[in-house]
Protein backbone atom coordinates (compact mmCIF):
# COMPACT_ATOMS: atom_id res chain seq x y z
CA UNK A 1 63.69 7.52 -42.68
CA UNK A 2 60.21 9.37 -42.30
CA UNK A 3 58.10 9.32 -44.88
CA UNK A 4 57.35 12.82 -47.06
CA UNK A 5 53.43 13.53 -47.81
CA UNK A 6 53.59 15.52 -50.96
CA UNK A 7 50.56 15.80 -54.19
CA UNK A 8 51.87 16.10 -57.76
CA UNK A 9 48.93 17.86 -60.07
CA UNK A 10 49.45 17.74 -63.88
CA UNK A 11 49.59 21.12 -65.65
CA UNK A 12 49.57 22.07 -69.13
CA UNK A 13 52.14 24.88 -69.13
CA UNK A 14 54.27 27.05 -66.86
CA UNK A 15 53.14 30.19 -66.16
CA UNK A 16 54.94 33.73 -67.58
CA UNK A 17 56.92 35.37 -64.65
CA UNK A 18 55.07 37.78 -62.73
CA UNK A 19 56.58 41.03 -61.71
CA UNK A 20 55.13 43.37 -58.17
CA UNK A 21 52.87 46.03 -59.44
CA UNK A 22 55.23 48.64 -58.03
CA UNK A 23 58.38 49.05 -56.70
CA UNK A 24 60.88 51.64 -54.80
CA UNK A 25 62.57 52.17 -58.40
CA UNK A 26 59.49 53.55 -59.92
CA UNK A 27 59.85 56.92 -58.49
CA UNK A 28 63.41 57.32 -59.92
CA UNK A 29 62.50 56.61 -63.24
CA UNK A 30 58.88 58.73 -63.21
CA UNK A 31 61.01 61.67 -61.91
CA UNK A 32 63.63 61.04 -64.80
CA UNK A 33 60.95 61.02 -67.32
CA UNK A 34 58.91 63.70 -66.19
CA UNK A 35 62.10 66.02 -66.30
CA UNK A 36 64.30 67.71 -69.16
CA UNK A 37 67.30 66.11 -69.15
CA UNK A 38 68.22 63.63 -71.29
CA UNK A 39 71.19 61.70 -69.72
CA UNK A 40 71.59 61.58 -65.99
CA UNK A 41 74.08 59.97 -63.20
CA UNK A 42 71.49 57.85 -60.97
CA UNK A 43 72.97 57.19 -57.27
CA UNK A 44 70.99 55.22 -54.55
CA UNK A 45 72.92 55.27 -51.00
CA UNK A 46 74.25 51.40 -50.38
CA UNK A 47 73.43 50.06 -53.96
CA UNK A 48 75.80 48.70 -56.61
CA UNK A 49 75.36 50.71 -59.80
CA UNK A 50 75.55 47.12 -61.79
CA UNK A 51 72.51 45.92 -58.74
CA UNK A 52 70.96 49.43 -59.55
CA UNK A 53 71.23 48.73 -63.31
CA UNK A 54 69.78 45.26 -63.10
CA UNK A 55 66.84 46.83 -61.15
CA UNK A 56 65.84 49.59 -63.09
CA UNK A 57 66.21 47.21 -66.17
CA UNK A 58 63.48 44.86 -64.74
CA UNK A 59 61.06 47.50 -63.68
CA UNK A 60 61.56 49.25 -67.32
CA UNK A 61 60.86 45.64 -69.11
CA UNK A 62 57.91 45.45 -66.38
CA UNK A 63 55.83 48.37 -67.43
CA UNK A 64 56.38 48.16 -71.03
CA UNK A 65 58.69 51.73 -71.46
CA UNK A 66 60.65 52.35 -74.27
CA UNK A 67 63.27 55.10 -74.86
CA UNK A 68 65.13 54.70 -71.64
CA UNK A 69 68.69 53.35 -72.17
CA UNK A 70 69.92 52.33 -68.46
CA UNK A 71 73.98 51.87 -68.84
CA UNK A 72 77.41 51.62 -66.20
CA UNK A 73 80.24 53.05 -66.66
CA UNK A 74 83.19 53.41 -64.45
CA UNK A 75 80.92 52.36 -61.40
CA UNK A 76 78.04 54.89 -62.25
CA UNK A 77 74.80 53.97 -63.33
CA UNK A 78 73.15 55.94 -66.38
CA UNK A 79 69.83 57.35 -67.57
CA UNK A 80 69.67 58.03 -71.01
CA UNK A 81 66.65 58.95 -73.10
């Protein structure tokens, strides 16, 4: 067996998970608060609405938004303010 070269360098803590500072779900949830409507049916060609759900959820928590509700049902994935 070869040998593996590796460093180990102490730490005092992990740090807090870092999320991108944008991301192609932004638009669709800028465009959903900017308009009048307070429940919508969100479809994005070639994504799962429980992946779409899971997205939209992460980039909500990301920016700190509150009063969007992001649901499924039957398949379809939800806006609701």
């Amino acid at each position: 067996m070869s040998e593996v070269r590796f460093n180990l360098v102490p730490v005092d803590e992990k740090p807090t998970r870092k999320y991108r500072k944008g991301s192609k779900y932004d638009p669709v949830i800028d465009t959903f608060m900017n308009g009048e409507d307070s429940l919508v049916a969100v479809e994005v060609p070639g994504k799962d609405a429980n992946y779409l759900r899971t997205q939209l959820n992460k980039r909500i928590d990301a920016r700190n938004l509150t009063g969007i509700k992001v649901s499924v049902v039957n398949n379809i994935c939800y806006l609701e303010k």
